[in-house]
PDB file of N, CA and C in Angstrom:
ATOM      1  N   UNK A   1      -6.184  -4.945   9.888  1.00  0.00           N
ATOM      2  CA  UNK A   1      -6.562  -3.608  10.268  1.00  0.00           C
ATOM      3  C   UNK A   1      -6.661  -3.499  11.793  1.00  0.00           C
ATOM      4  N   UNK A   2      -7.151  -4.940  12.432  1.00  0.00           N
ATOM      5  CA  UNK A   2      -7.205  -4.738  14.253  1.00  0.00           C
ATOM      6  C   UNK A   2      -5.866  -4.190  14.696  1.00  0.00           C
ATOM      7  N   UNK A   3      -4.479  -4.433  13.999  1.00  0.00           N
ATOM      8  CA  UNK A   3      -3.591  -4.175  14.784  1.00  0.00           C
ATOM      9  C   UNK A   3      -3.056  -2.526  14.215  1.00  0.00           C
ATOM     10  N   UNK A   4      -3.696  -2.573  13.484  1.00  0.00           N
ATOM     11  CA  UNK A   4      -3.276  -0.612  12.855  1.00  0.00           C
ATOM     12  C   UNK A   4      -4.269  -0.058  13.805  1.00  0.00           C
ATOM     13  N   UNK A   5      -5.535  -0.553  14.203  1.00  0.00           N
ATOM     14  CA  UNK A   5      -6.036   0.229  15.209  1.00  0.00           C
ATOM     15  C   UNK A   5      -5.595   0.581  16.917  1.00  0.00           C
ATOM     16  N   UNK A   6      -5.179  -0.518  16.916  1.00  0.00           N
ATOM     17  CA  UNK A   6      -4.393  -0.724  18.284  1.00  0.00           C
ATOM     18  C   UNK A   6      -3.623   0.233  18.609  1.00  0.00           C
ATOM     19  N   UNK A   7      -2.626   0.684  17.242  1.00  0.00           N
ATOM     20  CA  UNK A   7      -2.171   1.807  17.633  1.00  0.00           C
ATOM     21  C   UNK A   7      -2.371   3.224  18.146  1.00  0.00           C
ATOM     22  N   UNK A   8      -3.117   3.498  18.393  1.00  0.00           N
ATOM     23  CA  UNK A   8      -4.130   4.367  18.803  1.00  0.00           C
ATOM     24  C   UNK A   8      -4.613   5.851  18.074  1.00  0.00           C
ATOM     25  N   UNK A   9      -4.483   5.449  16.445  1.00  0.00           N
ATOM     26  CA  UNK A   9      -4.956   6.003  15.829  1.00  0.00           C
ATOM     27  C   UNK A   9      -6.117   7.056  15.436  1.00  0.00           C
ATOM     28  N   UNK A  10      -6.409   8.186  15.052  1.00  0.00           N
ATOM     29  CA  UNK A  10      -8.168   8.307  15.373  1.00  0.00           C
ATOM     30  C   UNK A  10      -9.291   7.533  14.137  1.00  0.00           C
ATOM     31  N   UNK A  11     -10.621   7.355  14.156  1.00  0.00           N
ATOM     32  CA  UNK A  11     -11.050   6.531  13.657  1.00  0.00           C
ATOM     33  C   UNK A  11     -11.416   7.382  12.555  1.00  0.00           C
ATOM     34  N   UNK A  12     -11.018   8.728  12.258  1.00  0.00           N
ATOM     35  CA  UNK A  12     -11.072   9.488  11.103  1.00  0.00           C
ATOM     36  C   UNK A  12      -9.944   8.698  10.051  1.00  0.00           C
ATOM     37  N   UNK A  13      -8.935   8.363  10.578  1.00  0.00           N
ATOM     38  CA  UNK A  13      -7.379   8.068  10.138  1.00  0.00           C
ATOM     39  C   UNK A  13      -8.373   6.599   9.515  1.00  0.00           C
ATOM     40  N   UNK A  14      -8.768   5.622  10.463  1.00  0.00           N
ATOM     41  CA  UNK A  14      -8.782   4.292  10.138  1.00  0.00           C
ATOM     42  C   UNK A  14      -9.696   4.278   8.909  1.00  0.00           C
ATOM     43  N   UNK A  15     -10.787   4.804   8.852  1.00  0.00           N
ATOM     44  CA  UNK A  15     -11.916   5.452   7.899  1.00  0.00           C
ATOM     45  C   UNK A  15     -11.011   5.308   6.353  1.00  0.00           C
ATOM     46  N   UNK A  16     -10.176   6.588   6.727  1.00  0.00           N
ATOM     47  CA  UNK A  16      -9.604   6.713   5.295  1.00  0.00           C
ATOM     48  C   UNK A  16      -8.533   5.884   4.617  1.00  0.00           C
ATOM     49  N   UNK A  17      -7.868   5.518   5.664  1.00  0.00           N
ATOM     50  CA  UNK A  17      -7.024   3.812   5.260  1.00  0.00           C
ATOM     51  C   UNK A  17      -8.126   2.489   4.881  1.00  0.00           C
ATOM     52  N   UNK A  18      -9.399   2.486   5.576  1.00  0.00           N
ATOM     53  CA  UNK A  18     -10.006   1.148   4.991  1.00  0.00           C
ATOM     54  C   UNK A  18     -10.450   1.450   3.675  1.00  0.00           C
ATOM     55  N   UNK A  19     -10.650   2.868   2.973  1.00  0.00           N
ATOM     56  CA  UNK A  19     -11.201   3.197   2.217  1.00  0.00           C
ATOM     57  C   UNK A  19     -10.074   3.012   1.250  1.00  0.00           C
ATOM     58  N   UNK A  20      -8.590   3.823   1.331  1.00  0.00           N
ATOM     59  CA  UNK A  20      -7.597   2.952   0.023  1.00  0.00           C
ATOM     60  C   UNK A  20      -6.933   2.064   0.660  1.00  0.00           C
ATOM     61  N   UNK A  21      -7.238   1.278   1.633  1.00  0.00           N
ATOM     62  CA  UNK A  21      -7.048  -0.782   1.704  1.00  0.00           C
ATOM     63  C   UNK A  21      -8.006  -0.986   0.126  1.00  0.00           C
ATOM     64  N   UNK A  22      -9.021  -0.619   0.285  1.00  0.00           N
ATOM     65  CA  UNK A  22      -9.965  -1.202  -1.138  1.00  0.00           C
ATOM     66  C   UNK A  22      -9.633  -1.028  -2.166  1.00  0.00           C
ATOM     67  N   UNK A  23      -9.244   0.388  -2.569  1.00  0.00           N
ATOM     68  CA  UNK A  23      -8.734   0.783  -3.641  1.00  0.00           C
ATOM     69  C   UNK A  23      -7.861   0.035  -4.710  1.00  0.00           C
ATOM     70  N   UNK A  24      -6.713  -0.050  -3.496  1.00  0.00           N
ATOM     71  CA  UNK A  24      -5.178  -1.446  -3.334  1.00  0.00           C
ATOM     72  C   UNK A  24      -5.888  -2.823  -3.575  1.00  0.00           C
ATOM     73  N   UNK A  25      -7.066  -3.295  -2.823  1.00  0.00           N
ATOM     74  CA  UNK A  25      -7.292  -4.631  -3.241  1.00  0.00           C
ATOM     75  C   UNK A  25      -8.094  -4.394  -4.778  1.00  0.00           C
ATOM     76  N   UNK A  26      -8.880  -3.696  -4.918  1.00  0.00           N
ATOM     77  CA  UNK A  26      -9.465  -3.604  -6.487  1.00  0.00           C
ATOM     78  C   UNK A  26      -8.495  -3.734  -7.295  1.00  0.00           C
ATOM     79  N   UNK A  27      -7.237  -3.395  -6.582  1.00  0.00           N
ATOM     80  CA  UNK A  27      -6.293  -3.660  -8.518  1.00  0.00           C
ATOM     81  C   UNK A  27      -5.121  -4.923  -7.809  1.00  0.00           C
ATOM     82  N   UNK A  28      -4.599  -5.347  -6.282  1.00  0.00           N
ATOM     83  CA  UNK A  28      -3.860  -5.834  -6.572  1.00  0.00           C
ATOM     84  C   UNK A  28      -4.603  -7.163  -5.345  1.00  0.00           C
ATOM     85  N   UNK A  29      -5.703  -7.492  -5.421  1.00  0.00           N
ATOM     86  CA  UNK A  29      -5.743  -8.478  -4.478  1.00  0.00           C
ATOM     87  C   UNK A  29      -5.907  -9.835  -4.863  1.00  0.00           C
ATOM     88  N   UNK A  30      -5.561  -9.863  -6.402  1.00  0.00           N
ATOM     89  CA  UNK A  30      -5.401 -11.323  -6.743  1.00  0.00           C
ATOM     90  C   UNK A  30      -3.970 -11.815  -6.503  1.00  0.00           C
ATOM     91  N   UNK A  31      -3.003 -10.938  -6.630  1.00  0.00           N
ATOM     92  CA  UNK A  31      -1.488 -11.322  -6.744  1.00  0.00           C
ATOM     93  C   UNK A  31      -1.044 -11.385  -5.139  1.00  0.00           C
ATOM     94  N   UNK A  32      -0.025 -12.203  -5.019  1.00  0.00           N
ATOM     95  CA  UNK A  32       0.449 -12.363  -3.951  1.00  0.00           C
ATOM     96  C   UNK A  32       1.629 -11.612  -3.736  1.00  0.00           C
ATOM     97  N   UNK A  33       1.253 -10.631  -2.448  1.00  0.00           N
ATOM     98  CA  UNK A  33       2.660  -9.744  -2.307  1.00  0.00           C
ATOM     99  C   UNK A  33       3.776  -9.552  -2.590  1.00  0.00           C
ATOM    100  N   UNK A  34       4.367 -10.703  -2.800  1.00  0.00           N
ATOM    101  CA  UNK A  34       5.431 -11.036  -3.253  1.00  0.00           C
ATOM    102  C   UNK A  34       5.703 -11.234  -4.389  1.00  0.00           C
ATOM    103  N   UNK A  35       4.901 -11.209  -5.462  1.00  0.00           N
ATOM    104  CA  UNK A  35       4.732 -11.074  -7.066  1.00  0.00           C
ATOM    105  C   UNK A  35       4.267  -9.772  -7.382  1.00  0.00           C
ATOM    106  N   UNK A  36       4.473  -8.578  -6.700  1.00  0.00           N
ATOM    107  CA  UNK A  36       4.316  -7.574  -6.402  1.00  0.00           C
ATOM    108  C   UNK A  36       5.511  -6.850  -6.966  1.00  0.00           C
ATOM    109  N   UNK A  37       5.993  -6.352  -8.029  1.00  0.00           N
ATOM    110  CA  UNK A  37       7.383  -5.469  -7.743  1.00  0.00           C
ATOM    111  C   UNK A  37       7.266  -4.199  -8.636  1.00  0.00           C
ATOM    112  N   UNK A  38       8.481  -3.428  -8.508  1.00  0.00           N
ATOM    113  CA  UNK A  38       8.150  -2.183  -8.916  1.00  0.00           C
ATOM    114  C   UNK A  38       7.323  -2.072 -10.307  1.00  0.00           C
ATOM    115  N   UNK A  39       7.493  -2.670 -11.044  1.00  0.00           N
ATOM    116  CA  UNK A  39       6.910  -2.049 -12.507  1.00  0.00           C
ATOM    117  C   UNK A  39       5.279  -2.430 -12.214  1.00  0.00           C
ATOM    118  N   UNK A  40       5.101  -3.291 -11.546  1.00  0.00           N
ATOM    119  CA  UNK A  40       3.553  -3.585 -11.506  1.00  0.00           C
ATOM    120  C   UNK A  40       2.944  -2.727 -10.452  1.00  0.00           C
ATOM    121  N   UNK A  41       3.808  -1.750  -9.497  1.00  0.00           N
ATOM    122  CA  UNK A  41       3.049  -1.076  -8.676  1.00  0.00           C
ATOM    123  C   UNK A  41       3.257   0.408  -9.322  1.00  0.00           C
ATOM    124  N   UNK A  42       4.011   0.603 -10.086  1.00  0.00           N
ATOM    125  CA  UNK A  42       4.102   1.741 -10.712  1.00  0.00           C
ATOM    126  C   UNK A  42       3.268   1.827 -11.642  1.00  0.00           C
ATOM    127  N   UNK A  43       2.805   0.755 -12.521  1.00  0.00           N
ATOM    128  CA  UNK A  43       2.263   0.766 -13.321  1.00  0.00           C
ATOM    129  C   UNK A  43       0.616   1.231 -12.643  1.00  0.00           C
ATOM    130  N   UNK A  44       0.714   0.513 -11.279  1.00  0.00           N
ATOM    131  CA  UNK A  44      -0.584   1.002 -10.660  1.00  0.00           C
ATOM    132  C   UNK A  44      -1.225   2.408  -9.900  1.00  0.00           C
ATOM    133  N   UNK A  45      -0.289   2.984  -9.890  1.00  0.00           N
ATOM    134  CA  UNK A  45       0.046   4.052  -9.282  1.00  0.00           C
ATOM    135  C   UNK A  45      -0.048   5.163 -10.408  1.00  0.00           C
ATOM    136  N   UNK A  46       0.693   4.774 -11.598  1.00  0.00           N
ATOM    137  CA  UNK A  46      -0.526   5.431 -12.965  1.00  0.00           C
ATOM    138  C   UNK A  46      -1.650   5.241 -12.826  1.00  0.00           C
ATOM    139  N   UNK A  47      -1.990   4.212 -13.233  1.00  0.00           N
ATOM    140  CA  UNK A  47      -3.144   3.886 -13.344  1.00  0.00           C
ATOM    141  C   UNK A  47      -4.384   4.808 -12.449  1.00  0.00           C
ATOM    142  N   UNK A  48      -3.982   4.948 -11.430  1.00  0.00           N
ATOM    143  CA  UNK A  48      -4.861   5.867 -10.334  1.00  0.00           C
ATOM    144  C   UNK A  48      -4.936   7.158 -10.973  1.00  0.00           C
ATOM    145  N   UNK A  49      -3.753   7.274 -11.336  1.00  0.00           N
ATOM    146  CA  UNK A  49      -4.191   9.277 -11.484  1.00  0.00           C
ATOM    147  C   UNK A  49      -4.679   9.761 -12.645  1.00  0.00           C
ATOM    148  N   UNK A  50      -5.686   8.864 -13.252  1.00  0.00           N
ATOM    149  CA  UNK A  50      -6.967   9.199 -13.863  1.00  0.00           C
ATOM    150  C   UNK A  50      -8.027   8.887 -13.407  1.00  0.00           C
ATOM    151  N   UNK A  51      -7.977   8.286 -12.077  1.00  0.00           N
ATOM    152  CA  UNK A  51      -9.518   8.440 -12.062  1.00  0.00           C
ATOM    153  C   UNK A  51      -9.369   9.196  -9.908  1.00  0.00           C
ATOM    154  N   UNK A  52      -8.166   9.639  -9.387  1.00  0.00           N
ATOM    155  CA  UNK A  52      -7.800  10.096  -8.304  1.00  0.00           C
ATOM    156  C   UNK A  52      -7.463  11.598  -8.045  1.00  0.00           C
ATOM    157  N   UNK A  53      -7.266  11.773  -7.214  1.00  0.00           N
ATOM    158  CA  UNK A  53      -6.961  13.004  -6.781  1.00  0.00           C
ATOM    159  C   UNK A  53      -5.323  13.068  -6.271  1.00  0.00           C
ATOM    160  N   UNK A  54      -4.209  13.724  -6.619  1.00  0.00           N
ATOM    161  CA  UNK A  54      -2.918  13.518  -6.202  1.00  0.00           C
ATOM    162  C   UNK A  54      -2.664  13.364  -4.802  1.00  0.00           C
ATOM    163  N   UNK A  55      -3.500  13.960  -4.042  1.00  0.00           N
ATOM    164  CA  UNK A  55      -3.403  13.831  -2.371  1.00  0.00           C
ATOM    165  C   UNK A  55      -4.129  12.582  -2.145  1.00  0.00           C
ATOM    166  N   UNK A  56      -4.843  11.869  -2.926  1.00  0.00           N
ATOM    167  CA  UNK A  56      -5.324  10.487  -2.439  1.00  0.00           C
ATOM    168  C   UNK A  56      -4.697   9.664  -2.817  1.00  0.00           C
ATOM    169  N   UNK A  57      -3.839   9.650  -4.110  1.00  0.00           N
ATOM    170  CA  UNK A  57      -3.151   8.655  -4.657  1.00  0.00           C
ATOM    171  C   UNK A  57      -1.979   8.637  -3.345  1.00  0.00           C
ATOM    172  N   UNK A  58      -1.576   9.657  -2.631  1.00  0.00           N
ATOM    173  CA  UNK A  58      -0.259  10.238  -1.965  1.00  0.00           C
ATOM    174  C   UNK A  58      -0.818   9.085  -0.908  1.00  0.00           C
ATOM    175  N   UNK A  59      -2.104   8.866  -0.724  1.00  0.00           N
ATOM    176  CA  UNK A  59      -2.799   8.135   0.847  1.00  0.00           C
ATOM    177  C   UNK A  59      -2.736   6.901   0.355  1.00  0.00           C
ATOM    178  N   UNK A  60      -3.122   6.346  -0.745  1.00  0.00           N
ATOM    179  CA  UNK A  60      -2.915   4.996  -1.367  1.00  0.00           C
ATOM    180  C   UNK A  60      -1.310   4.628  -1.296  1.00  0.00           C
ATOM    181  N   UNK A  61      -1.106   5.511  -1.243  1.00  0.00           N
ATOM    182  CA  UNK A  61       0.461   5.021  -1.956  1.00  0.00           C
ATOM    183  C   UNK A  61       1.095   5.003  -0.162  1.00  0.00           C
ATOM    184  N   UNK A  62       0.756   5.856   0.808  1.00  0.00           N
ATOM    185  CA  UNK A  62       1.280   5.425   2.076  1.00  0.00           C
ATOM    186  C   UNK A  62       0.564   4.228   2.489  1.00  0.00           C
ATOM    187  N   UNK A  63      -0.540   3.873   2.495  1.00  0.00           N
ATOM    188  CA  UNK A  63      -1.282   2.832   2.617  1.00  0.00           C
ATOM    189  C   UNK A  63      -0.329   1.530   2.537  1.00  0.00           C
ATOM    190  N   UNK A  64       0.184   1.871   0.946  1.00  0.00           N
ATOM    191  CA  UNK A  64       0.603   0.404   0.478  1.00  0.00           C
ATOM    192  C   UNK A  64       1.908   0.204   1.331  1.00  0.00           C
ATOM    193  N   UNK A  65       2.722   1.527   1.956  1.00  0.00           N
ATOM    194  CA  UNK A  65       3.932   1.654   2.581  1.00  0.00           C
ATOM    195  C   UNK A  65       3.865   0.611   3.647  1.00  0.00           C
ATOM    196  N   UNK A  66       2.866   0.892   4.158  1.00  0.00           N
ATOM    197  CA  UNK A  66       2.411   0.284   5.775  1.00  0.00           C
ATOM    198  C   UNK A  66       2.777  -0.950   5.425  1.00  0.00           C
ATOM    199  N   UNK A  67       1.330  -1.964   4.658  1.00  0.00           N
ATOM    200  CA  UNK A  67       1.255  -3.021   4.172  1.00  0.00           C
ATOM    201  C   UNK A  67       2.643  -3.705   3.792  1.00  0.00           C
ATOM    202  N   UNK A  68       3.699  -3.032   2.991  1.00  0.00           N
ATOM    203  CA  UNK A  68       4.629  -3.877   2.405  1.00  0.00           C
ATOM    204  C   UNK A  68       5.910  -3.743   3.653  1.00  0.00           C
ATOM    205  N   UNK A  69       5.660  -2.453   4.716  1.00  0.00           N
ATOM    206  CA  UNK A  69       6.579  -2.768   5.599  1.00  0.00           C
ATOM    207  C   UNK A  69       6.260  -3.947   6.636  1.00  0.00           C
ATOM    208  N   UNK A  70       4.998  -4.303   6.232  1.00  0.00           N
ATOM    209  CA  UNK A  70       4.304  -5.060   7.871  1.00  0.00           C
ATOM    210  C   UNK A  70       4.878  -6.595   6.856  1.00  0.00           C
ATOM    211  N   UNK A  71       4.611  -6.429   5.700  1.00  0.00           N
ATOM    212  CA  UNK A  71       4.832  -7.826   5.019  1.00  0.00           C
ATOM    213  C   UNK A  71       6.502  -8.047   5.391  1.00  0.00           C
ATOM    214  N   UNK A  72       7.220  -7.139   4.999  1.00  0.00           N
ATOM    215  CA  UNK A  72       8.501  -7.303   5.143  1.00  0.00           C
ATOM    216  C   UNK A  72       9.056  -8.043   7.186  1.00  0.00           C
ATOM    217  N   UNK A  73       8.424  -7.534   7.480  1.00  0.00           N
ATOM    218  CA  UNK A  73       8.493  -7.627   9.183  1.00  0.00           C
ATOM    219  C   UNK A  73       8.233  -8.673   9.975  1.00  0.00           C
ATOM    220  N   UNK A  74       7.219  -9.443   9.087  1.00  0.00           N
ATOM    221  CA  UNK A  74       6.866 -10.907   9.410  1.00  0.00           C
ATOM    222  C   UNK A  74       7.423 -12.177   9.019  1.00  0.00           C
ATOM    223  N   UNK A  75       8.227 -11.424   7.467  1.00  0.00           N
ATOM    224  CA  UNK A  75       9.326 -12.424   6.795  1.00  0.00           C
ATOM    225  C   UNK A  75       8.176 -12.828   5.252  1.00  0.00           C
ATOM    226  N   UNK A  76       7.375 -11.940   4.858  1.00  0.00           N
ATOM    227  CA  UNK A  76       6.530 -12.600   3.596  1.00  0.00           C
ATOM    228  C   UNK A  76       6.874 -11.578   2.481  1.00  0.00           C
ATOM    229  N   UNK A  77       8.181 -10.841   2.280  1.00  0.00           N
ATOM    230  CA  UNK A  77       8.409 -10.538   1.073  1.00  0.00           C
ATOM    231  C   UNK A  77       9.963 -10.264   1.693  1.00  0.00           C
ATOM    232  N   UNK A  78      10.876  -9.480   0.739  1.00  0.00           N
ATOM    233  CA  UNK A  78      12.131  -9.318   1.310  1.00  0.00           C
ATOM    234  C   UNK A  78      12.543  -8.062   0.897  1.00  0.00           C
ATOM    235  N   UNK A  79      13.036  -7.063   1.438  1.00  0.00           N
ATOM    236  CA  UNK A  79      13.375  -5.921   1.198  1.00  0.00           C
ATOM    237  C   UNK A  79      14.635  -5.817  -0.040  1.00  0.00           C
ATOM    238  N   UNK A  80      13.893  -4.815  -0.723  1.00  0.00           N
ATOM    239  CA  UNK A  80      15.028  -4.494  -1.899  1.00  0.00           C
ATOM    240  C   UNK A  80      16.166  -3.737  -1.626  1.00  0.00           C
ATOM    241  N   UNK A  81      17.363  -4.030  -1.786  1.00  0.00           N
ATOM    242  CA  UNK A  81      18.198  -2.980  -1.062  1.00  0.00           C
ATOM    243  C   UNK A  81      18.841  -2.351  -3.066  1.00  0.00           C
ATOM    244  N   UNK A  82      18.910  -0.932  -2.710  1.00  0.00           N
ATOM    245  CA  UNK A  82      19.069  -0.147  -4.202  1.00  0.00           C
ATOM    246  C   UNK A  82      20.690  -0.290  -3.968  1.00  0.00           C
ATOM    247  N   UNK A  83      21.757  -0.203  -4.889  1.00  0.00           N
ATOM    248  CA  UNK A  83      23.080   0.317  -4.700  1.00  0.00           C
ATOM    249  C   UNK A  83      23.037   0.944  -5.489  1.00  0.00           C
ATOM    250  N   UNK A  84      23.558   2.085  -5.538  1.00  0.00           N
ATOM    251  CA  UNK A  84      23.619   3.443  -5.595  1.00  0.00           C
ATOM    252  C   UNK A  84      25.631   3.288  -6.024  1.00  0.00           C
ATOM    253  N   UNK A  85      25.772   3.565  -7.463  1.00  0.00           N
ATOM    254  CA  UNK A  85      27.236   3.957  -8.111  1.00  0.00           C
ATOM    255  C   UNK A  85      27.576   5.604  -7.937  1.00  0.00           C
TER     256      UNK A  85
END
């Protein structure tokens, strides 16, 4: 989170990202990012919108964007590329 702040974010912004960082670790912080793939984050992403609000799930779900681009960036998961027929 020190380096999402760095960016010079406001601390309203950081507030509501540490708040679904938690969310994200309550359902996925036993598994390792990389055992992470679509059906298990979709499946989680249901899972939210019974007990969420669609504009928070929308913040969880950019949340996790960040996270899996920063993972991708360091070399600890590998980007899926779709092909498209």
């Amino acid at each position: 989170m020190d380096t999402y702040i760095k960016t010079g974010v406001k601390k309203s912004t950081v507030r509501i990202r540490e708040k679904e960082l938690n969310v994200l670790s309550k359902y996925l912080a036993a598994a390792p990012i990389a055992s992470i793939n679509y059906s298990i984050y979709q499946k989680l992403i249901n899972k939210l919108d019974d007990d969420y609000a669609r504009t928070t799930i929308k913040g969880i779900h950019s949340t996790a964007r960040i996270i899996f681009k920063f993972a991708i960036s360091v070399k600890k998961i590998q980007p899926v590329i779709l092909l498209l027929r």
